[in-house]
PDB file of N, CA and C in Angstrom:
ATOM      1  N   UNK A   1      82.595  21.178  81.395  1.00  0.00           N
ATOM      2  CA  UNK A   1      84.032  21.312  81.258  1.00  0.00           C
ATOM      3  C   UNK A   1      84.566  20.150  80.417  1.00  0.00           C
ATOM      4  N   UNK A   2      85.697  19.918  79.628  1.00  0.00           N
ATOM      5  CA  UNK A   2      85.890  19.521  78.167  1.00  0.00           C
ATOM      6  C   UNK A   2      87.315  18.780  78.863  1.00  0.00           C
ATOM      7  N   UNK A   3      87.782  18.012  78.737  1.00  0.00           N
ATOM      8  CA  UNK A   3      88.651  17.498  79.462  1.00  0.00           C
ATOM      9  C   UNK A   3      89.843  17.621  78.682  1.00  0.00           C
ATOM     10  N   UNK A   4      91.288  17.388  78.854  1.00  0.00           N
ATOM     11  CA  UNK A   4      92.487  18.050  78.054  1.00  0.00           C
ATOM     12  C   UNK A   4      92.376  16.901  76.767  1.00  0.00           C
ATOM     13  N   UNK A   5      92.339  15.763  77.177  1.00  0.00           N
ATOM     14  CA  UNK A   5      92.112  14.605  76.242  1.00  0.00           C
ATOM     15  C   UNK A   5      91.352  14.726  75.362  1.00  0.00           C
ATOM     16  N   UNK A   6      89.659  15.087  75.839  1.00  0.00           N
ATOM     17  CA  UNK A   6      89.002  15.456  74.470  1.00  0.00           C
ATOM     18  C   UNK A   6      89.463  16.985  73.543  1.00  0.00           C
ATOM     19  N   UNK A   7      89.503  17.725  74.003  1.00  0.00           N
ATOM     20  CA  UNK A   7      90.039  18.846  73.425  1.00  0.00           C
ATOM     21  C   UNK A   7      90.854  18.436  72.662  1.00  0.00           C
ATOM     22  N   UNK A   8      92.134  17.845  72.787  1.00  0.00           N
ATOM     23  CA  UNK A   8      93.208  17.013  71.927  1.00  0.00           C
ATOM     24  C   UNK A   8      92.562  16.324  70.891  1.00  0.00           C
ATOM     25  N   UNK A   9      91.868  15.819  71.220  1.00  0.00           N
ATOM     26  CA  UNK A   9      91.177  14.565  70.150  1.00  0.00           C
ATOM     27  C   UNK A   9      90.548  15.417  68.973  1.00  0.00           C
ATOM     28  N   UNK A  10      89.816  16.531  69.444  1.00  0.00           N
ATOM     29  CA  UNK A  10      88.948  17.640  68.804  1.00  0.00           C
ATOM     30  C   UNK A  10      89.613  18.249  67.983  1.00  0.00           C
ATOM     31  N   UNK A  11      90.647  18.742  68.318  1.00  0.00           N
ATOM     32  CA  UNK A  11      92.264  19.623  67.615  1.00  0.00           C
ATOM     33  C   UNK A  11      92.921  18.501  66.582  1.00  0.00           C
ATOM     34  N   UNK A  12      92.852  17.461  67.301  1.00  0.00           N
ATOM     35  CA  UNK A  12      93.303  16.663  66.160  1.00  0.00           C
ATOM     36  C   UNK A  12      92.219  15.890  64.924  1.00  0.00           C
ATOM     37  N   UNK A  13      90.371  16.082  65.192  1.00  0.00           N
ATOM     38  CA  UNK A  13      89.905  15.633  64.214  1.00  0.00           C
ATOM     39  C   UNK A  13      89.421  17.090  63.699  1.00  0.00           C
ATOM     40  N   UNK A  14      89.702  17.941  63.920  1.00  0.00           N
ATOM     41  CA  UNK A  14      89.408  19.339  63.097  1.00  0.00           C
ATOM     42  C   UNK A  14      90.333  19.567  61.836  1.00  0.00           C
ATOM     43  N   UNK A  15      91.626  19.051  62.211  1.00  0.00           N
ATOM     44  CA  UNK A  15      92.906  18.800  61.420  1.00  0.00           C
ATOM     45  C   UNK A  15      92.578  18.215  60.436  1.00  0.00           C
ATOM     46  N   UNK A  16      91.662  16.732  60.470  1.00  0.00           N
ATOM     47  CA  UNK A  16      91.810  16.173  59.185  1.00  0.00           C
ATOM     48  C   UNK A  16      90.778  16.544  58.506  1.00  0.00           C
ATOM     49  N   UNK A  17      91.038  16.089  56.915  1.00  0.00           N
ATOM     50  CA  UNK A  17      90.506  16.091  56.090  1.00  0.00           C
ATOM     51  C   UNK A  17      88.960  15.808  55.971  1.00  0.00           C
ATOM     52  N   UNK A  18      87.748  15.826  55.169  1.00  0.00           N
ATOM     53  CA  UNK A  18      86.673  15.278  55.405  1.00  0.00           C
ATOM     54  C   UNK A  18      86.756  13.511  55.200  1.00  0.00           C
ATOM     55  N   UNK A  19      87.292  13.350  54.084  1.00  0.00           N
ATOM     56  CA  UNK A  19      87.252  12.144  54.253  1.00  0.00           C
ATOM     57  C   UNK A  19      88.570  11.190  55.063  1.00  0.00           C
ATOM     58  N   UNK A  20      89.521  11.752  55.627  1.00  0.00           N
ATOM     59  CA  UNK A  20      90.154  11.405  56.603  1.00  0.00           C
ATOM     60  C   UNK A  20      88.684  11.339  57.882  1.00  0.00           C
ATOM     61  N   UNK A  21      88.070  11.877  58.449  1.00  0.00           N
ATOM     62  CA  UNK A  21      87.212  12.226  59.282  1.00  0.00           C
ATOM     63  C   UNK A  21      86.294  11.125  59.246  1.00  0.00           C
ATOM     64  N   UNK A  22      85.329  10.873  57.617  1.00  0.00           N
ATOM     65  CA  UNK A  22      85.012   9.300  57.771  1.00  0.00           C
ATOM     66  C   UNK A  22      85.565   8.433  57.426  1.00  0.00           C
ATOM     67  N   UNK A  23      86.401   8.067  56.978  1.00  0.00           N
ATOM     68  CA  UNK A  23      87.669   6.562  57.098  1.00  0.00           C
ATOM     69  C   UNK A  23      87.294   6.516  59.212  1.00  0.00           C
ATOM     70  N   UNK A  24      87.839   7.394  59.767  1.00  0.00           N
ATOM     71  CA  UNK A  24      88.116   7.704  61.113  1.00  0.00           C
ATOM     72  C   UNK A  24      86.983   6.684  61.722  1.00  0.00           C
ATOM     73  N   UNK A  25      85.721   7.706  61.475  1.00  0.00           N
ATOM     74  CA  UNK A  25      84.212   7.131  61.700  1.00  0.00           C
ATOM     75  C   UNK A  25      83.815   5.754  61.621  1.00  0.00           C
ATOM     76  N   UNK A  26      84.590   5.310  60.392  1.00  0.00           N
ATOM     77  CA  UNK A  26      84.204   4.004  59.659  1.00  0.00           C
ATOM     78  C   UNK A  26      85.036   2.840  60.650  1.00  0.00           C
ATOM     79  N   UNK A  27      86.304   3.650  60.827  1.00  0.00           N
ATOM     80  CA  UNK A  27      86.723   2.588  61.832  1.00  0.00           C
ATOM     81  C   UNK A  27      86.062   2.225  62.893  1.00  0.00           C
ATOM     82  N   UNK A  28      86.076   3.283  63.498  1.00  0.00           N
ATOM     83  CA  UNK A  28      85.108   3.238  65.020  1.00  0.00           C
ATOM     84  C   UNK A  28      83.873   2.364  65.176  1.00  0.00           C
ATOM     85  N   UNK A  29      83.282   2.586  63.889  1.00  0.00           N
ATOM     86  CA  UNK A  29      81.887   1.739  63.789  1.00  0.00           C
ATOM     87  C   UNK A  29      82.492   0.625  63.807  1.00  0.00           C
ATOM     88  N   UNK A  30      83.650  -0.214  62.672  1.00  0.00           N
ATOM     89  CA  UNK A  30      83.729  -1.368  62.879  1.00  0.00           C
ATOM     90  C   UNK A  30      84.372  -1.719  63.895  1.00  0.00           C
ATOM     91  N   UNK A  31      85.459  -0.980  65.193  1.00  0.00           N
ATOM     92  CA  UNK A  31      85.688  -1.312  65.948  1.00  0.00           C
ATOM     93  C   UNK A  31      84.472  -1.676  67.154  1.00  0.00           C
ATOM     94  N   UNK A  32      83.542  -0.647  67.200  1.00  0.00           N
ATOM     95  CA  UNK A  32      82.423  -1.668  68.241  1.00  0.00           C
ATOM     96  C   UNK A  32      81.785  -2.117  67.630  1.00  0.00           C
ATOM     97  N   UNK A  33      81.407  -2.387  66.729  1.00  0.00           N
ATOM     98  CA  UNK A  33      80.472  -3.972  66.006  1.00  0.00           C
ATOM     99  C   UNK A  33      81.701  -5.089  66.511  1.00  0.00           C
ATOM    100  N   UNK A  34      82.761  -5.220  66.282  1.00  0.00           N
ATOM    101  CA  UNK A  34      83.156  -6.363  66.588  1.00  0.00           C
ATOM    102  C   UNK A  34      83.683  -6.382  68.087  1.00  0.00           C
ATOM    103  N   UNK A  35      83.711  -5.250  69.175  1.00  0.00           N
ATOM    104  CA  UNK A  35      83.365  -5.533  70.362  1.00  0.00           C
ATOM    105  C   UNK A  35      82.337  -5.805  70.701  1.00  0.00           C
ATOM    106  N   UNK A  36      81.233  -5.572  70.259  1.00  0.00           N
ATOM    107  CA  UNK A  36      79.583  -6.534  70.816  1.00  0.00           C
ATOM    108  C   UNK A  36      79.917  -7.466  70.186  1.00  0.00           C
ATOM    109  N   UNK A  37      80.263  -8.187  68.600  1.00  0.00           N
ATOM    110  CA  UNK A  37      80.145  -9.780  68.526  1.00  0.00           C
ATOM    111  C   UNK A  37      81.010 -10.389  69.880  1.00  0.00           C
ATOM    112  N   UNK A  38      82.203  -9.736  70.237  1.00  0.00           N
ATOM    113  CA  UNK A  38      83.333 -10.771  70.901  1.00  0.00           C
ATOM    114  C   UNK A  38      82.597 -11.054  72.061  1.00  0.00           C
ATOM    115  N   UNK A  39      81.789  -9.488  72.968  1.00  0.00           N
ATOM    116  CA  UNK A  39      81.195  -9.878  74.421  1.00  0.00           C
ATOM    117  C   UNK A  39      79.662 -11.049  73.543  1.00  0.00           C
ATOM    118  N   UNK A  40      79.316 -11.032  72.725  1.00  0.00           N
ATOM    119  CA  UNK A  40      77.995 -11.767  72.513  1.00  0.00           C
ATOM    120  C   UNK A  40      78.427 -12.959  72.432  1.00  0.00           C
ATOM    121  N   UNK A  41      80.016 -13.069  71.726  1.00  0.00           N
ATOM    122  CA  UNK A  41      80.279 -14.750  71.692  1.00  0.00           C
ATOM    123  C   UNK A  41      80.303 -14.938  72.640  1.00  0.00           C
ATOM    124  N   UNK A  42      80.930 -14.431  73.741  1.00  0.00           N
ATOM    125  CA  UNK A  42      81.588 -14.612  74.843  1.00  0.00           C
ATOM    126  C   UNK A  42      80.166 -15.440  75.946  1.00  0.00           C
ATOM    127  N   UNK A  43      79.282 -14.176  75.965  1.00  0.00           N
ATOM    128  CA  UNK A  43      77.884 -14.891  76.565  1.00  0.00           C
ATOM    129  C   UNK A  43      77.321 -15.497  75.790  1.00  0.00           C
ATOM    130  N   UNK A  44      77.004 -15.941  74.867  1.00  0.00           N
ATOM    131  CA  UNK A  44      75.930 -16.881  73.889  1.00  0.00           C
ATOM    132  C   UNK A  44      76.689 -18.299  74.361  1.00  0.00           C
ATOM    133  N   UNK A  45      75.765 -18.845  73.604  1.00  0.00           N
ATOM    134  CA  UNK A  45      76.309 -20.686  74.102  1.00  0.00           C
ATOM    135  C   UNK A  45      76.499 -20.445  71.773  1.00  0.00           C
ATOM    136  N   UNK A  46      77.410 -21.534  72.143  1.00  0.00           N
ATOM    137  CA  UNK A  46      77.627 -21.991  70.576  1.00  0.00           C
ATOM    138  C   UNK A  46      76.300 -21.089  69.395  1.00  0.00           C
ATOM    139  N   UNK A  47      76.454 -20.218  68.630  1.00  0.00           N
ATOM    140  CA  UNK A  47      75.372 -20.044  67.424  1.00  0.00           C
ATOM    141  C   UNK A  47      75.898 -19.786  66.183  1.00  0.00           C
ATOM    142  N   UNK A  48      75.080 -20.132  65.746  1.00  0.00           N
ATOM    143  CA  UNK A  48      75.301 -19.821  63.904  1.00  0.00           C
ATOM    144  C   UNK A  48      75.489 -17.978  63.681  1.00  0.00           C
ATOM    145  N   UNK A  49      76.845 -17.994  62.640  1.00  0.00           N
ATOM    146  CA  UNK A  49      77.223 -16.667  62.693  1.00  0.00           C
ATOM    147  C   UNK A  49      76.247 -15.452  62.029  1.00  0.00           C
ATOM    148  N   UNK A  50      75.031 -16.364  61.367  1.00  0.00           N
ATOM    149  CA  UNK A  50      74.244 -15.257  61.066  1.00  0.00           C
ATOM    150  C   UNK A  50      73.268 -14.934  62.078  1.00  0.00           C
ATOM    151  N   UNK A  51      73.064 -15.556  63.338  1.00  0.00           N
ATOM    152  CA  UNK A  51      72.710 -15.495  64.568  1.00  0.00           C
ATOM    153  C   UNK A  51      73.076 -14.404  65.676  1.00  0.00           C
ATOM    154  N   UNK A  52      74.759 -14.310  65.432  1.00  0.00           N
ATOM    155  CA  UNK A  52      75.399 -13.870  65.979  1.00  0.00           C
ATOM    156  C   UNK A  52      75.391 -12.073  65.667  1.00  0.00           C
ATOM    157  N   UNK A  53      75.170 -12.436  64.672  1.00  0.00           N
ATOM    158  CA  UNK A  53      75.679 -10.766  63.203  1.00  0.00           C
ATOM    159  C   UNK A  53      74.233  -9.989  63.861  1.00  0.00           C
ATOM    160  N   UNK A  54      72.836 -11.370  63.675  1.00  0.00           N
ATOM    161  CA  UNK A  54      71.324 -10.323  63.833  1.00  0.00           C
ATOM    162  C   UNK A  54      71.872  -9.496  65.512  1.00  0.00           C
ATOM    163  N   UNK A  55      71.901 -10.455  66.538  1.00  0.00           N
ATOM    164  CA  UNK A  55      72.276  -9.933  68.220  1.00  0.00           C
ATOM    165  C   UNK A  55      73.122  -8.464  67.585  1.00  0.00           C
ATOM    166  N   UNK A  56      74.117  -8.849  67.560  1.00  0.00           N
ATOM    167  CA  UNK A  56      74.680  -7.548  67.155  1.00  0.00           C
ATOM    168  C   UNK A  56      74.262  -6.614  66.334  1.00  0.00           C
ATOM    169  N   UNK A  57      73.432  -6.253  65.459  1.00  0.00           N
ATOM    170  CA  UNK A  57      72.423  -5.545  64.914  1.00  0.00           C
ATOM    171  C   UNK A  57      71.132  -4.891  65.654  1.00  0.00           C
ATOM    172  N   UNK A  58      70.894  -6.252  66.352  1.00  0.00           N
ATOM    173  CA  UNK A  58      69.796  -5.647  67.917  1.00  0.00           C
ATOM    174  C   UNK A  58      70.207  -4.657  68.709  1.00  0.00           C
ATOM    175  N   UNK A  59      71.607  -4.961  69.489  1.00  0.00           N
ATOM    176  CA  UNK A  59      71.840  -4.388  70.256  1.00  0.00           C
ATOM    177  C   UNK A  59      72.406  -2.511  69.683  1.00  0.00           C
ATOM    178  N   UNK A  60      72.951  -2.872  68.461  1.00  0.00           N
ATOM    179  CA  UNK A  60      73.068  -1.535  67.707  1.00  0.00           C
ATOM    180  C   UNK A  60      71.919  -0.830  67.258  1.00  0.00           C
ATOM    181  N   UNK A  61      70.857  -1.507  67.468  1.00  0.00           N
ATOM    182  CA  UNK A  61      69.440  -0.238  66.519  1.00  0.00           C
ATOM    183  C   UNK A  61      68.987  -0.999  67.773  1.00  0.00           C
ATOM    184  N   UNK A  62      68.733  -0.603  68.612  1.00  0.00           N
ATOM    185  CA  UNK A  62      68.247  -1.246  70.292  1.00  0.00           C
ATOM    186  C   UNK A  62      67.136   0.075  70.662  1.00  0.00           C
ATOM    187  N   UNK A  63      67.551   1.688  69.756  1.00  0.00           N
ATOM    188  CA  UNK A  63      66.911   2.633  70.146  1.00  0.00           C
ATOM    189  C   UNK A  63      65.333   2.807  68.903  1.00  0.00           C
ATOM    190  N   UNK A  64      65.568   1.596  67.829  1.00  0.00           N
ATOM    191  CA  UNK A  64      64.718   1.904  67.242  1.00  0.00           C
ATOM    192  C   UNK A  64      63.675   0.762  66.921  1.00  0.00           C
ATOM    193  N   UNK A  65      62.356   1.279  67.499  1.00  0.00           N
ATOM    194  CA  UNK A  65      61.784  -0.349  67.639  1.00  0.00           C
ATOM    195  C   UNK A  65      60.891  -1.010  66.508  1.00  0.00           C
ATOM    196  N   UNK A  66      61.307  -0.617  65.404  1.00  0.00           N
ATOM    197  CA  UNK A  66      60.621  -1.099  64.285  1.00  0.00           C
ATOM    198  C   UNK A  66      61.723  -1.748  63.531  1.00  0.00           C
ATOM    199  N   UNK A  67      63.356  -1.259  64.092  1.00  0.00           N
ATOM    200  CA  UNK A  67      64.169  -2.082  63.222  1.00  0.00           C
ATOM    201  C   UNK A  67      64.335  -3.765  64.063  1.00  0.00           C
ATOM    202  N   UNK A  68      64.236  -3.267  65.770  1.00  0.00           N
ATOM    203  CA  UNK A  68      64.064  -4.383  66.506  1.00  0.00           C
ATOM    204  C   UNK A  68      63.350  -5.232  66.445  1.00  0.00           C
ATOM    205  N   UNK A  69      62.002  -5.186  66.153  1.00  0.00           N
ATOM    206  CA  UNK A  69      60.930  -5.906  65.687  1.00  0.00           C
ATOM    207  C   UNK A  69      60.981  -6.147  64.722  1.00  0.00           C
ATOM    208  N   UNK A  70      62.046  -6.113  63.539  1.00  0.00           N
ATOM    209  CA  UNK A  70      62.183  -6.814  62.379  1.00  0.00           C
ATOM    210  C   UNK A  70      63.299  -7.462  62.710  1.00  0.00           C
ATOM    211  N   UNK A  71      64.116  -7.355  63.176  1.00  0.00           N
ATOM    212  CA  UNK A  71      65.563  -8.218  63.510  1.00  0.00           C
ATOM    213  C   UNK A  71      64.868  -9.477  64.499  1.00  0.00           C
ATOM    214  N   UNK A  72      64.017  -9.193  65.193  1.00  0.00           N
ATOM    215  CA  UNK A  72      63.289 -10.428  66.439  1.00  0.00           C
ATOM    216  C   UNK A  72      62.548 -11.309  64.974  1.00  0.00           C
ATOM    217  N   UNK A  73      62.099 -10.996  64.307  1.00  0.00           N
ATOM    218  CA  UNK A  73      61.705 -11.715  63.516  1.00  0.00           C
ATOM    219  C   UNK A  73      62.178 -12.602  62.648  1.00  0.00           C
ATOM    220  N   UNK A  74      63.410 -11.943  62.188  1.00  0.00           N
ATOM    221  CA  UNK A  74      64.545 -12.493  61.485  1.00  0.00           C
ATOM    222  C   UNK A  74      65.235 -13.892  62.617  1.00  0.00           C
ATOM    223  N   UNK A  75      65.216 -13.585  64.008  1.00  0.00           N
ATOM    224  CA  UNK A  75      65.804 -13.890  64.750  1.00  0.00           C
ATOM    225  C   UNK A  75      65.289 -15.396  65.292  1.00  0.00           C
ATOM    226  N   UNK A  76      63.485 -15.206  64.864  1.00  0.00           N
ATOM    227  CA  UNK A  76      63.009 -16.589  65.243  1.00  0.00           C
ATOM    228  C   UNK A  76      62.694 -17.627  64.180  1.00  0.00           C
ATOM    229  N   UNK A  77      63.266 -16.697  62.883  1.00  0.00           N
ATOM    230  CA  UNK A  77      63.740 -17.799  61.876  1.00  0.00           C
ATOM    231  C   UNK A  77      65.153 -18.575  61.598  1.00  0.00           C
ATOM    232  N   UNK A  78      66.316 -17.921  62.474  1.00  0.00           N
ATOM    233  CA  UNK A  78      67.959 -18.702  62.551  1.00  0.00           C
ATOM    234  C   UNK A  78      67.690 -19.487  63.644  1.00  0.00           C
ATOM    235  N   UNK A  79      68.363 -20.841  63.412  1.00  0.00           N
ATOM    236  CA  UNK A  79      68.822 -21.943  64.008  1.00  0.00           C
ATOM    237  C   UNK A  79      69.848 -20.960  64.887  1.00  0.00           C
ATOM    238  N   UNK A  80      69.535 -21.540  66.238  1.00  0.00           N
ATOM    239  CA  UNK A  80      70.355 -21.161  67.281  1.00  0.00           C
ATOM    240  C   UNK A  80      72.049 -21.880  66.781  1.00  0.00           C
TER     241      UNK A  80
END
C-alpha cells in the first residue's frame, strides 16, 4: 500500500520534465553526501577534508567491495 504522501510526490515527479527530474535527482544526491559529511564530522575527531570526502565515498559505495577496497587504500595513504 502506497501512502497519500508518496503518491503525491509520484504525481508530482511524473509532472516534470526529464531534465527537471534530474536537476531533482542531482539535488538529492548532493543533499545526502553532505548529510554523511556533517554526521562524519560530527563523529570523527579533527581530519583533513580529503579524509573526510574518502569516509563519505565509503559509506556511499559501502555495497560495492572493490570500490571499498580502493577507497581503504586511498584511506591509509591521508593524514588523519
Amino acid at each position: 500500500m502506497t501512502s497519500s504522501v508518496e503518491q503525491q510526490y509520484q504525481k508530482e515527479m511524473d509532472a516534470l520534465l526529464p531534465y527537471e527530474r534530474m536537476e531533482r535527482c542531482i539535488a538529492m544526491v548532493k543533499w545526502s553526501r553532505e548529510l554523511l559529511e556533517r554526521q562524519i564530522r560530527s563523529d570523527q575527531h579533527p581530519s583533513s577534508e580529503e579524509r573526510i570526502q574518502l569516509i563519505v565515498a565509503r559509506r556511499i559505495y559501502s555495497s560495492s567491495p572493490m570500490i571499498v577496497a580502493h577507497i581503504d587504500q586511498r584511506l591509509d595513504d591521508v593524514p588523519g
